[in-house]
N, C-alpha and C. Protein backbone atom coordinates (compact mmCIF):
# COMPACT_ATOMS: atom_id res chain seq x y z
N UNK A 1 0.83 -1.20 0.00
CA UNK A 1 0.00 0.00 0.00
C UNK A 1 0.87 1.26 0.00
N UNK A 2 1.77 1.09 0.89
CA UNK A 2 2.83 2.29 0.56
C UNK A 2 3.69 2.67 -0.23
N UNK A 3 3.74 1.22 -0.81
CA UNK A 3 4.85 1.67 -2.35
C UNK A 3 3.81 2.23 -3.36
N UNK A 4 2.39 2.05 -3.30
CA UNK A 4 1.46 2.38 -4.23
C UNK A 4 1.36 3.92 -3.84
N UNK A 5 1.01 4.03 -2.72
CA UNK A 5 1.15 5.39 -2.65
C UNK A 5 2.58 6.46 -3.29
N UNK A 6 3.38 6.18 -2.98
CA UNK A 6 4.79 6.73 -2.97
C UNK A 6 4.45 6.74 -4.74
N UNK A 7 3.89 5.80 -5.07
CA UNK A 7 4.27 6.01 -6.94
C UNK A 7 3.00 6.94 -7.28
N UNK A 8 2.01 6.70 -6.60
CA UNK A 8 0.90 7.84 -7.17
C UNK A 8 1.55 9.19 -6.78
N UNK A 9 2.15 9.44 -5.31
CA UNK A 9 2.96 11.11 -5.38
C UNK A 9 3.62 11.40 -6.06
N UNK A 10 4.74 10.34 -6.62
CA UNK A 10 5.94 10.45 -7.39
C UNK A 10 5.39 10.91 -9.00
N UNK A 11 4.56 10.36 -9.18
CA UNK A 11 3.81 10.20 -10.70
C UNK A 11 2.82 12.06 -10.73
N UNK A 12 2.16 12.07 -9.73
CA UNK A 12 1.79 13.40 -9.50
C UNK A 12 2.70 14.59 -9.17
N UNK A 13 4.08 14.31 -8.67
CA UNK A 13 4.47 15.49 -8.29
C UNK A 13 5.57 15.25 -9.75
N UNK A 14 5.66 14.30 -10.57
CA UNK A 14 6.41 14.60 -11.83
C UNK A 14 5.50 15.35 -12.93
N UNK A 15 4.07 15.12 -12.62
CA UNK A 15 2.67 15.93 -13.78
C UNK A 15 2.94 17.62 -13.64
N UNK A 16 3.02 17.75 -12.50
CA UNK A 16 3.60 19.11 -12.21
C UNK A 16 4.22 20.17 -12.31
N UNK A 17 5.30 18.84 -12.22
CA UNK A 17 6.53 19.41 -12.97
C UNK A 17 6.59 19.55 -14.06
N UNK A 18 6.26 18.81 -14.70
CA UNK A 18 6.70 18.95 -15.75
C UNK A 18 5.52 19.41 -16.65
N UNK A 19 4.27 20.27 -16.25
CA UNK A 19 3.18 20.94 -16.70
C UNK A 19 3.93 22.68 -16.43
N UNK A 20 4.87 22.93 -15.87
CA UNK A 20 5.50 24.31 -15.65
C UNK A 20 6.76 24.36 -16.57
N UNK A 21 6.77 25.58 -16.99
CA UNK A 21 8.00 25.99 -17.91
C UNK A 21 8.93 27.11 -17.37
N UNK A 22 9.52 26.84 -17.71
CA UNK A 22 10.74 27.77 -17.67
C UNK A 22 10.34 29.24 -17.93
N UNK A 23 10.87 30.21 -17.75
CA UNK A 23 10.54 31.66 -17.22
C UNK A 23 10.57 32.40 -18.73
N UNK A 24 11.64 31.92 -19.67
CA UNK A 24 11.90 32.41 -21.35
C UNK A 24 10.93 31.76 -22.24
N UNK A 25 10.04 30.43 -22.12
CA UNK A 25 9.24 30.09 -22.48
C UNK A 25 8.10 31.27 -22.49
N UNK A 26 7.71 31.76 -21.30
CA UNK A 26 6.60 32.81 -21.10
C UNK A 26 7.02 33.73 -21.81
N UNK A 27 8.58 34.18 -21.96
CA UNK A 27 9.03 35.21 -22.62
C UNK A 27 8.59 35.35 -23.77
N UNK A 28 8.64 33.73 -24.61
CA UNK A 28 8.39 33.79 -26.07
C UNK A 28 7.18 33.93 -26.61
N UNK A 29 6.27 33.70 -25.33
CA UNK A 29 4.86 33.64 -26.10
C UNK A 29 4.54 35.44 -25.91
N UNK A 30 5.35 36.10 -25.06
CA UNK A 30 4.64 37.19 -25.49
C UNK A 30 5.69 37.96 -26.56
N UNK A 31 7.08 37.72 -26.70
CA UNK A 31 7.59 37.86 -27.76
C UNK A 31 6.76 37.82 -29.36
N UNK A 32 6.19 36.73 -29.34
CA UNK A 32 5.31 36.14 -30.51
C UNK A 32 3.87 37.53 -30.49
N UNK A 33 3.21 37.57 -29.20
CA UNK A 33 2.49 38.72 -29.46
C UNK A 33 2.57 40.06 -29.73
N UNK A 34 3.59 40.45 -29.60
CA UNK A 34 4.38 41.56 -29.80
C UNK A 34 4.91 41.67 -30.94
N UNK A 35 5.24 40.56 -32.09
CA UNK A 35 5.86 39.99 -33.07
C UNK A 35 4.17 40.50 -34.31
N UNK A 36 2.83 39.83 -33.78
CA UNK A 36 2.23 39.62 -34.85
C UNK A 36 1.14 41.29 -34.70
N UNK A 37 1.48 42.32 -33.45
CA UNK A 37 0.64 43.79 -33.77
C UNK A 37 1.57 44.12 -33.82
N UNK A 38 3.14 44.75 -33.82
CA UNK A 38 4.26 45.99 -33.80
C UNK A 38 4.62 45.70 -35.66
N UNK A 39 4.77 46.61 -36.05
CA UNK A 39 5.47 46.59 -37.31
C UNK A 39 6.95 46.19 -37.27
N UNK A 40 7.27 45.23 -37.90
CA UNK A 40 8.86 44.89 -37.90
C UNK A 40 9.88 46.16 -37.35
N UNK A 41 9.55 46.85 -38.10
CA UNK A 41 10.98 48.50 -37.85
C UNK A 41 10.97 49.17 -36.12
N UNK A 42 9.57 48.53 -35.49
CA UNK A 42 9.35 48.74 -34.39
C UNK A 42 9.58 47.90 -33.46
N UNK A 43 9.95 46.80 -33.82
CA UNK A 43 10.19 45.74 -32.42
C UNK A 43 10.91 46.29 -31.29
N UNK A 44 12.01 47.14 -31.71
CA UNK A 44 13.36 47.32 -31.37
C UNK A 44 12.64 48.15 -30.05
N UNK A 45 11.71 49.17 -30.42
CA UNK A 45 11.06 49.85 -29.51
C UNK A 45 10.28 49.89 -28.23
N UNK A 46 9.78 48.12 -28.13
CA UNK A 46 8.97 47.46 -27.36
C UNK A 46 10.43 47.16 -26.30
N UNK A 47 10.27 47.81 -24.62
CA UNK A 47 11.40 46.88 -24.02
C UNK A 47 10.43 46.60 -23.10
N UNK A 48 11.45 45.42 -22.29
CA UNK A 48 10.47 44.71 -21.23
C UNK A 48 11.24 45.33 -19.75
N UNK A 49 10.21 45.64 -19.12
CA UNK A 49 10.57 46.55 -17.69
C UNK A 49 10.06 45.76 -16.52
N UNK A 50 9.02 44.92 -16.48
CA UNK A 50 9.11 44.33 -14.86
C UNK A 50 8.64 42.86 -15.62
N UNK A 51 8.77 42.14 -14.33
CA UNK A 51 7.73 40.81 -14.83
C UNK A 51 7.46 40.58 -13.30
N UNK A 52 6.14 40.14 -13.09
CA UNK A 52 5.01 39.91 -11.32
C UNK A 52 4.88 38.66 -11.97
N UNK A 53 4.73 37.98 -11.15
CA UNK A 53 4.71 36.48 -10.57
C UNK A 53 3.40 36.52 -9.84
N UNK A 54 2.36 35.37 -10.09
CA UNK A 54 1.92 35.26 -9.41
C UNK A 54 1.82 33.48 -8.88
N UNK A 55 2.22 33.76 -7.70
CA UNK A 55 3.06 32.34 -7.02
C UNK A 55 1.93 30.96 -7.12
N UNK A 56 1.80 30.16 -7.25
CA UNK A 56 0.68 28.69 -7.40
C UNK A 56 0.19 28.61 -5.89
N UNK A 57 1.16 28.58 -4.92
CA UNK A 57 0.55 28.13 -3.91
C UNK A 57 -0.10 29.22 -2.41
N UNK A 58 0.26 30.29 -3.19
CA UNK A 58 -0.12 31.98 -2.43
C UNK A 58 -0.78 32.73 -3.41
N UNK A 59 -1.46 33.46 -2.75
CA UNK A 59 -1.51 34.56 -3.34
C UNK A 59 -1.01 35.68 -3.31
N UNK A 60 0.11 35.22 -3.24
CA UNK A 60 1.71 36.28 -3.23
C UNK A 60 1.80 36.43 -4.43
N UNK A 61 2.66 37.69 -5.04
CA UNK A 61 2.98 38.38 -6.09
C UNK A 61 4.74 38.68 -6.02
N UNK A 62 5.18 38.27 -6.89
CA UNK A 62 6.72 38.77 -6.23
C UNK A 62 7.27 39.32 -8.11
N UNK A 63 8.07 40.19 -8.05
CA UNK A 63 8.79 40.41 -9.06
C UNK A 63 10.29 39.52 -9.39
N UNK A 64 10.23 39.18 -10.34
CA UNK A 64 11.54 38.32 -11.20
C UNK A 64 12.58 39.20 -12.06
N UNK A 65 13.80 38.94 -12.07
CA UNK A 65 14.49 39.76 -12.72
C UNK A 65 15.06 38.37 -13.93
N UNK A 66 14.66 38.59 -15.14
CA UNK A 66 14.48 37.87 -16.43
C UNK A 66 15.83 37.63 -16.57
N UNK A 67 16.49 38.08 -16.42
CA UNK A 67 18.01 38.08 -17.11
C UNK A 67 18.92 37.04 -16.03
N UNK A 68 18.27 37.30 -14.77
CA UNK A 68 18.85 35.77 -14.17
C UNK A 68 17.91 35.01 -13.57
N UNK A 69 16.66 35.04 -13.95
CA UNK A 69 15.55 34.31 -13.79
C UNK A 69 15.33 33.33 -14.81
N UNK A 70 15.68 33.77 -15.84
CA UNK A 70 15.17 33.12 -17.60
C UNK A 70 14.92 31.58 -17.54
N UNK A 71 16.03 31.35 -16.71
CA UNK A 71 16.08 29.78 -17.20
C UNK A 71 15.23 28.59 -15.61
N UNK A 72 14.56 29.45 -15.03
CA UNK A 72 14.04 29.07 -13.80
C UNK A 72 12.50 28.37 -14.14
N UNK A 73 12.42 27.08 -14.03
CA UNK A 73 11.37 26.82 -13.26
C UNK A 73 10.56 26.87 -12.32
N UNK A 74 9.60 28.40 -12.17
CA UNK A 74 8.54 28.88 -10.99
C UNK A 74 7.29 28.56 -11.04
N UNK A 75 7.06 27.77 -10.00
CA UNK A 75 5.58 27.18 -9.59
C UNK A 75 5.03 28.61 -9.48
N UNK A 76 3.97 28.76 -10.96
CA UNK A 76 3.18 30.31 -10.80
C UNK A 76 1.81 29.63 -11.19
N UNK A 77 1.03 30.58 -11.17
CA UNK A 77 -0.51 30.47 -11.30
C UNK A 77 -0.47 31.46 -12.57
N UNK A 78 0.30 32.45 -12.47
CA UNK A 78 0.46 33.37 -13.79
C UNK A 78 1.44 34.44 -13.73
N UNK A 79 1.54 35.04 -15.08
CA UNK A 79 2.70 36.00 -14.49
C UNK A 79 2.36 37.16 -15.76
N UNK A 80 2.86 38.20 -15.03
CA UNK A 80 2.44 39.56 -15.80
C UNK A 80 4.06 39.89 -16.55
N UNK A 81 3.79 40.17 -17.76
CA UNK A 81 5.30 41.14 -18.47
C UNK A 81 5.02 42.76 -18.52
N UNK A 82 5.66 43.51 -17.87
CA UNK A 82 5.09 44.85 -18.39
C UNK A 82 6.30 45.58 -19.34
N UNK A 83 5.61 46.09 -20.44
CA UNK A 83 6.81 46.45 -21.50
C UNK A 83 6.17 47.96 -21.62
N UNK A 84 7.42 48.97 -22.36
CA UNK A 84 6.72 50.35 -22.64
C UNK A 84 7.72 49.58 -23.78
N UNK A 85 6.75 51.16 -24.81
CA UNK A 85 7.01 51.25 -26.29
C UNK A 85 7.11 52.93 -26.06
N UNK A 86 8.32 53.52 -26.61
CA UNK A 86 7.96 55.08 -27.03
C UNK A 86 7.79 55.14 -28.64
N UNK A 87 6.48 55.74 -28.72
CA UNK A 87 6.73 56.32 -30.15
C UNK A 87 7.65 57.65 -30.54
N UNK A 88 8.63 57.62 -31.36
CA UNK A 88 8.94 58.67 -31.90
C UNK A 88 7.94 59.62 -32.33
N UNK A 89 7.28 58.81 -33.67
CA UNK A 89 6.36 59.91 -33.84
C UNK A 89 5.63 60.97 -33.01
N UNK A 90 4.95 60.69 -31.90
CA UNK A 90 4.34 61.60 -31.21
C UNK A 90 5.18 61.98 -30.02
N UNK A 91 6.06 61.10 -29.83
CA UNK A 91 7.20 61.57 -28.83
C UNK A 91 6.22 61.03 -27.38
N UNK A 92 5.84 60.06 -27.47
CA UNK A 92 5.00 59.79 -26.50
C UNK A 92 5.45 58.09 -25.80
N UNK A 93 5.38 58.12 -24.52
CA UNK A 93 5.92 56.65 -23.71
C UNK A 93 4.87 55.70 -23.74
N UNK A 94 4.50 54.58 -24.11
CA UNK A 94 3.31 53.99 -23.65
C UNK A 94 3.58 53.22 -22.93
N UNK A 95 3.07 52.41 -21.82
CA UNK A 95 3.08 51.00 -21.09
C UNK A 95 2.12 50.16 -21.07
N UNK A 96 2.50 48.79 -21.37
CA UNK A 96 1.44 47.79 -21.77
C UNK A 96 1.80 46.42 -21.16
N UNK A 97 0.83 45.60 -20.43
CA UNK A 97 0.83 44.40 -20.08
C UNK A 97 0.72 43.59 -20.94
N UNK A 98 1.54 41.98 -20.88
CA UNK A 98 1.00 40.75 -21.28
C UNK A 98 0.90 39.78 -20.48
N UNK A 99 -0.30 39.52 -19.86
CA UNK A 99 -0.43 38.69 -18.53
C UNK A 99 -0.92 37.28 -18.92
N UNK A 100 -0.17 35.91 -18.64
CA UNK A 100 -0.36 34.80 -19.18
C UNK A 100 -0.60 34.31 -17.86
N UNK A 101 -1.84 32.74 -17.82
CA UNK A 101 -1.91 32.08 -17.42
C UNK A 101 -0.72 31.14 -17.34
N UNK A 102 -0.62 29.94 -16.12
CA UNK A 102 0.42 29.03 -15.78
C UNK A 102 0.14 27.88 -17.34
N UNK A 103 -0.60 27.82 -18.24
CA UNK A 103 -0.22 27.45 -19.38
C UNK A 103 -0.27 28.08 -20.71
N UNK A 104 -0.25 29.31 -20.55
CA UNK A 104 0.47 30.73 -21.63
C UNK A 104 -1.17 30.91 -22.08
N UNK A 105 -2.00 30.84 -21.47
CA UNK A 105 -3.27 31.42 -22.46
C UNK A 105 -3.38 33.18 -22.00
N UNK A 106 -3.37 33.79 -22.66
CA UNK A 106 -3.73 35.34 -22.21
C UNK A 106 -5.04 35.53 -21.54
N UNK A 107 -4.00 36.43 -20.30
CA UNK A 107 -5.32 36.68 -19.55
C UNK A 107 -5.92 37.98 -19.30
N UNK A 108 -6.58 38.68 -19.58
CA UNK A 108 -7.17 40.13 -19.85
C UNK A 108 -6.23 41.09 -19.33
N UNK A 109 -5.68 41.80 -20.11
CA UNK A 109 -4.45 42.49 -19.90
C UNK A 109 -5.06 44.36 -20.04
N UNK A 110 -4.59 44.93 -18.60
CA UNK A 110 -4.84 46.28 -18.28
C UNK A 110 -3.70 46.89 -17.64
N UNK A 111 -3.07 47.80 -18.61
CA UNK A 111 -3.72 48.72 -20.43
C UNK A 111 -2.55 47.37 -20.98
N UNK A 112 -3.69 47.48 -22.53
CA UNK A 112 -3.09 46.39 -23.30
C UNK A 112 -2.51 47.01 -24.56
N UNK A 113 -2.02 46.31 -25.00
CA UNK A 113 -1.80 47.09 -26.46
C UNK A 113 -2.70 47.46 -27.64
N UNK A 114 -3.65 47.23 -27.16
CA UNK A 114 -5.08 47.61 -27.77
C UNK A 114 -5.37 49.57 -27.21
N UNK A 115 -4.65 49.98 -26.44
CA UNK A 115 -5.17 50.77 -25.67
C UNK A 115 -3.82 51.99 -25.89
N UNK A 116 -2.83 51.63 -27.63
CA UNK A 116 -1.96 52.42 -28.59
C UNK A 116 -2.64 52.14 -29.64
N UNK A 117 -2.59 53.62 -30.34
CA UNK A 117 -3.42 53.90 -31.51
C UNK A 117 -2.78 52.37 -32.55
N UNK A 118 -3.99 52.31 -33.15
CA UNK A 118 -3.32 50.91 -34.59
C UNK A 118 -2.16 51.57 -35.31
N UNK A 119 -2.18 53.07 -35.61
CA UNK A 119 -1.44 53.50 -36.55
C UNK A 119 0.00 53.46 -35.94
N UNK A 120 -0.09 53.78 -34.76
CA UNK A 120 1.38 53.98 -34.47
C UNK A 120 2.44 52.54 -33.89
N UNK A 121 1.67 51.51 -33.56
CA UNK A 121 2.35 49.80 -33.79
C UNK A 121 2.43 49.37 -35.07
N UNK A 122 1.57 49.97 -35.98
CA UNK A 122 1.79 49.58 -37.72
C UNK A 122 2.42 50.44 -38.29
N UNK A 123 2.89 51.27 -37.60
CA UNK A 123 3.98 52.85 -38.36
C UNK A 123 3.21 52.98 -40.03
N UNK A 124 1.91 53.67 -39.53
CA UNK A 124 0.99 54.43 -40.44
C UNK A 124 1.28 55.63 -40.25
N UNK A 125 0.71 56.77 -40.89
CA UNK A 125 0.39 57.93 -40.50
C UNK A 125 -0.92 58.26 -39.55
N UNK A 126 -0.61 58.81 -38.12
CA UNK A 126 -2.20 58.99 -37.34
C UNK A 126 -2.32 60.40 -37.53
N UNK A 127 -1.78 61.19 -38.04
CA UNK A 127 -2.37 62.21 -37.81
C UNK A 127 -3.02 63.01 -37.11
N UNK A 128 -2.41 63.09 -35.71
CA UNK A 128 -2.18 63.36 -35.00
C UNK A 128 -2.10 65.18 -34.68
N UNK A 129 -2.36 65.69 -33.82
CA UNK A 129 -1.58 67.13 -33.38
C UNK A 129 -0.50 66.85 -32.90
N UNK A 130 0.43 67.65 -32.71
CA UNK A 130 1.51 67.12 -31.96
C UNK A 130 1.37 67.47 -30.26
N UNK A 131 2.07 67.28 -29.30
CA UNK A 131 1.83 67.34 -28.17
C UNK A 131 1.90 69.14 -27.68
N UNK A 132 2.78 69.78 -28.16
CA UNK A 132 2.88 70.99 -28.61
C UNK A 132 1.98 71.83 -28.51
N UNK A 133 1.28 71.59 -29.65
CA UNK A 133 -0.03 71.98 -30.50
C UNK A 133 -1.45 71.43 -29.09
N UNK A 134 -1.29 70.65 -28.73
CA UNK A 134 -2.26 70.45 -28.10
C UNK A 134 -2.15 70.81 -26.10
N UNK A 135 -0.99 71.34 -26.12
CA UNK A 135 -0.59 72.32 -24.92
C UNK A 135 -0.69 73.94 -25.36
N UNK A 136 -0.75 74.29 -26.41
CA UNK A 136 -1.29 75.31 -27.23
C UNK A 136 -2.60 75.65 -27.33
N UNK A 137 -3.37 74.79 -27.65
CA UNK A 137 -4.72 75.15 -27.57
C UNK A 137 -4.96 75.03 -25.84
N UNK A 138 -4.58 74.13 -24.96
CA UNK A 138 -5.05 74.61 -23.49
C UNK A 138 -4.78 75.24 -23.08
N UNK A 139 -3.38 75.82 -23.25
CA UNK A 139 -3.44 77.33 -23.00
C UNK A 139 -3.82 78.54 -23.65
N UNK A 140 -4.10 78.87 -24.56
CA UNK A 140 -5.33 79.16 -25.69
C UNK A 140 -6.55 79.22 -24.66
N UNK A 141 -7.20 78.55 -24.23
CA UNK A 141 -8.55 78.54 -23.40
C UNK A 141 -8.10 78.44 -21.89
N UNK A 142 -6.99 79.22 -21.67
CA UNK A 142 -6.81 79.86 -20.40
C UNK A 142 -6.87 78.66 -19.23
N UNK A 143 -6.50 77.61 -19.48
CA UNK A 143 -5.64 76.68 -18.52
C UNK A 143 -5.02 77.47 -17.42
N UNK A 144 -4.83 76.89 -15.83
CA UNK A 144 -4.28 77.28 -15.12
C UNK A 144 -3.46 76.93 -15.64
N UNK A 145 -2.07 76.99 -14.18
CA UNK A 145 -0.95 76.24 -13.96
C UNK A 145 -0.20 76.24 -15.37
N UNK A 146 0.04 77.10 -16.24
CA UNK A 146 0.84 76.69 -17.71
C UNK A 146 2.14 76.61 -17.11
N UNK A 147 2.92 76.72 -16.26
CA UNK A 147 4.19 76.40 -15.77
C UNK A 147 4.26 75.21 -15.02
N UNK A 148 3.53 74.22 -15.19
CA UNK A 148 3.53 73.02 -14.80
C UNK A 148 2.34 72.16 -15.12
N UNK A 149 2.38 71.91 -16.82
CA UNK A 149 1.68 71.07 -17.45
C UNK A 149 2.09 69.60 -17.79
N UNK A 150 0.90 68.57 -17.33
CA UNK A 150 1.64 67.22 -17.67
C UNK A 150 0.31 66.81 -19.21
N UNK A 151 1.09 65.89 -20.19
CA UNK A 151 -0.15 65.43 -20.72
C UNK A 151 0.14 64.21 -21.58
N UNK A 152 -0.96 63.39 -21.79
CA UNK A 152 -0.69 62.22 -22.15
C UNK A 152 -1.78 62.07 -22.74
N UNK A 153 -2.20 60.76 -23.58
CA UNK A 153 -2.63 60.35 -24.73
C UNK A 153 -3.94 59.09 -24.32
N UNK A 154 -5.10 59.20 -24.36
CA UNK A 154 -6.01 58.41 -23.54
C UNK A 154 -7.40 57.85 -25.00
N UNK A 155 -7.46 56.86 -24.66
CA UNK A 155 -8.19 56.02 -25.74
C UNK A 155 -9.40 56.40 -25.42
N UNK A 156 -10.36 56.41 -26.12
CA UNK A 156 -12.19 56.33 -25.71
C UNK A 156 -12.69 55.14 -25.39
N UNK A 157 -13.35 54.77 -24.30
CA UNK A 157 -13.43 53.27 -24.41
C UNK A 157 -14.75 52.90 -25.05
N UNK A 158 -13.81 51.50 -25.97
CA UNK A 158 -14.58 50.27 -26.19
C UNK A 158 -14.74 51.30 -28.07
N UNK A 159 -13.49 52.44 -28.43
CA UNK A 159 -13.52 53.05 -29.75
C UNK A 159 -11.89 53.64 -30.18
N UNK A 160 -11.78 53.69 -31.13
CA UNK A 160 -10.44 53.70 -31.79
C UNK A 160 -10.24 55.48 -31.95
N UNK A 161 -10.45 56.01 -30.87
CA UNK A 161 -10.84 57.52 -30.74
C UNK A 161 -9.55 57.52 -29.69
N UNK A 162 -8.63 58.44 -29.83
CA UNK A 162 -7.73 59.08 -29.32
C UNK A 162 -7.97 60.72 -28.52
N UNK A 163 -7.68 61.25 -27.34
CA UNK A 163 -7.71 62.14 -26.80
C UNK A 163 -6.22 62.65 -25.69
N UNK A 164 -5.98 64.04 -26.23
CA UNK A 164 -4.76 64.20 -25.93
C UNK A 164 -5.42 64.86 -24.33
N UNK A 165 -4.97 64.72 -23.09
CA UNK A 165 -5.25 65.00 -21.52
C UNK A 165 -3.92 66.05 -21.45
N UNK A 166 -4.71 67.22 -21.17
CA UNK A 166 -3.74 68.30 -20.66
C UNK A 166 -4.23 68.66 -18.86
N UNK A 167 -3.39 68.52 -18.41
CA UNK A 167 -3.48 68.49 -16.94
C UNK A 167 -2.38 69.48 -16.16
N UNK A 168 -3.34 70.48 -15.34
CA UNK A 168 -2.22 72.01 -14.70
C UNK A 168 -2.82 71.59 -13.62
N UNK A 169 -1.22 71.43 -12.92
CA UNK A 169 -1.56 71.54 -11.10
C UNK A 169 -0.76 72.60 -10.68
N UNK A 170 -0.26 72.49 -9.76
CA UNK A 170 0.59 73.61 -8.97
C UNK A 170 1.71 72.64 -8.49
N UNK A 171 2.47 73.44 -8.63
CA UNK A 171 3.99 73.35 -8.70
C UNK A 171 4.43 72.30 -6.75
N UNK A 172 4.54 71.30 -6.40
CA UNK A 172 5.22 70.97 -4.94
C UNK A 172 5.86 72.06 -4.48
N UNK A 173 4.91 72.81 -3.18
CA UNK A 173 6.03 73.43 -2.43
C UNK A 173 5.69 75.06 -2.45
N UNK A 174 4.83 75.42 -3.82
CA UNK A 174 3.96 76.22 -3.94
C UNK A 174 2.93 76.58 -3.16
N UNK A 175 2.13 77.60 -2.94
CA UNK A 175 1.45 77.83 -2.58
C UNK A 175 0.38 78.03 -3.32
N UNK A 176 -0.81 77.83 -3.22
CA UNK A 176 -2.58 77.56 -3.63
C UNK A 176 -3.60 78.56 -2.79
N UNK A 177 -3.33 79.63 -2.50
CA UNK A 177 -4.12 80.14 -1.26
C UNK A 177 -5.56 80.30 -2.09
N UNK A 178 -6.49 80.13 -3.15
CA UNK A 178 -7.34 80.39 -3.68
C UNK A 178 -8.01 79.00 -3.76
N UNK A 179 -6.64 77.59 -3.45
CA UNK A 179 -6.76 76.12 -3.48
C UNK A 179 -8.16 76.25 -5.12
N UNK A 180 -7.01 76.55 -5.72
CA UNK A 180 -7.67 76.56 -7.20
C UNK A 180 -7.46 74.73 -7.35
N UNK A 181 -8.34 74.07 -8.09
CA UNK A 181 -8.66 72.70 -8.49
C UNK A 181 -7.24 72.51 -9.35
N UNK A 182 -7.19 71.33 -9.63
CA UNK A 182 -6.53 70.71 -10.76
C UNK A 182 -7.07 71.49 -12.29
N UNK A 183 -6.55 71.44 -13.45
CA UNK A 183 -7.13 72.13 -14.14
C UNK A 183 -6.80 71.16 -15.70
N UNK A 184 -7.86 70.47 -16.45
CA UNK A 184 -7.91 69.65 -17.15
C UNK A 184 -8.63 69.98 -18.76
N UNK A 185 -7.92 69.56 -19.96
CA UNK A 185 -8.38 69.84 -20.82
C UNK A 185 -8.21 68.51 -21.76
N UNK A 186 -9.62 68.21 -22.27
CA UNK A 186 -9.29 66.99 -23.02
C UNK A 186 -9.56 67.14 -24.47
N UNK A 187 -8.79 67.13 -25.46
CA UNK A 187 -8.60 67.53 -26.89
C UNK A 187 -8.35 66.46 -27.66
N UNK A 188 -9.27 66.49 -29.11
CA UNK A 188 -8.94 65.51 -29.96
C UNK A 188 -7.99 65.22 -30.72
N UNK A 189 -7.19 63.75 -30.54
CA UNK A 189 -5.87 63.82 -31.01
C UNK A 189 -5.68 64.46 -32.96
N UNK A 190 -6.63 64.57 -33.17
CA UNK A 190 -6.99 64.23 -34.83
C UNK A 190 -7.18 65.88 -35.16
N UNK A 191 -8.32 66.34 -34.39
CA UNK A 191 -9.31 68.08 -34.87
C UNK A 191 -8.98 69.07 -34.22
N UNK A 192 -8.20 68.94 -32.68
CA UNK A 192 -7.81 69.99 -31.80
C UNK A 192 -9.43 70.08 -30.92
N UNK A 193 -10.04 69.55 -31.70
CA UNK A 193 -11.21 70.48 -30.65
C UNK A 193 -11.35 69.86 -29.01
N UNK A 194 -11.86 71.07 -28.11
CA UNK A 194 -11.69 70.69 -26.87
C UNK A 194 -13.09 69.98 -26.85
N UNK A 195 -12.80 69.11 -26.23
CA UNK A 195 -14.13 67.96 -25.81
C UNK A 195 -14.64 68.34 -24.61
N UNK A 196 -13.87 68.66 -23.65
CA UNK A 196 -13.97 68.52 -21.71
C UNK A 196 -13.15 69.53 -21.24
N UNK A 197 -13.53 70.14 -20.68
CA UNK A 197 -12.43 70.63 -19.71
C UNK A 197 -13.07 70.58 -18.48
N UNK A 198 -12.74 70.98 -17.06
CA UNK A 198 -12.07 71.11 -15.69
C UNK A 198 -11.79 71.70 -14.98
């Protein structure tokens, strides 16, 4: 009875094993996704910046460093890659997840690469304002804070609609005695026109 046992653990804890891959395996499958939306001339652009673990037998989260992790067999439940892409063209940083299940199926990834214009992973023309131009028009319509503007590039959801976010706060360390709000302008990446403001 006990040698039967010992071979059913042995036989189960080899299914296991050998149902988990190595850490560059995960690498490749999102390599491959990254491979079939970026335009060839753009690969170079996609780097990989963290990878989260999520452990099989916790629900612990730990970060891996790939370069001396690669070749590791980790009992995970799943694991997240997070990569940025800068476009030249708009001069803009993006960051994007590829989060795989413990047997590489993709698992709903937030922000995905669905969530960069098509044109600029297929190096089309988007036509675009430039970032410039669209800190121009918010200050144009009398934006606070123009000495400390941040702005970035925000999708419409669940539509292939681009909006450039111009955002004036006040400077750390400054003073607010009027405790004027945040001050927000949301403009179309395509027409300039202001949609929202704040």
């Amino acid at each position: 009875m006990l040698k039967a046992s010992y071979i059913f653990y042995f036989l189960l804890s080899s299914q296991l094993l050998f149902s988990q891959e190595k850490l560059s395996v995960y690498k490749s499958t999102c390599d491959q996704i990254i491979d079939e939306n970026f335009d060839k001339s753009l690969i170079n652009k996609v780097k990989l910046v963290d990878i989260f673990v999520q452990m099989n037998d916790s629900n612990k989260s730990i970060i891996v460093n790939y370069e001396t992790d690669k070749n590791k067999v980790i009992d995970l439940s799943a694991v997240t890659f997070l990569f940025q892409f800068y476009s030249v063209a708009i001069d803009q940083l993006f960051k994007f997840n590829i989060k795989l299940s413990r047997g590489r199926e993709i698992i709903q990834n937030n922000p995905s690469i669905d969530e960069i214009p098509k044109c600029l992973v297929k190096n089309t023309n988007c036509s675009f304002i430039t970032k410039d131009s669209a800190i121009k028009i918010a200050i144009a319509d009398s934006i606070l804070f123009r000495d400390n503007l941040k702005i970035d590039l925000l999708k419409e959801f669940k539509k292939d609609v681009f909006y450039w976010r111009v955002i004036g706060s006040p400077k750390k360390g400054t003073s607010n005695p009027k405790n004027t709000p945040i001050q927000r302008r949301i403009i179309h990446s395509i027409t300039g026109k202001i949609v929202r403001k704040d």
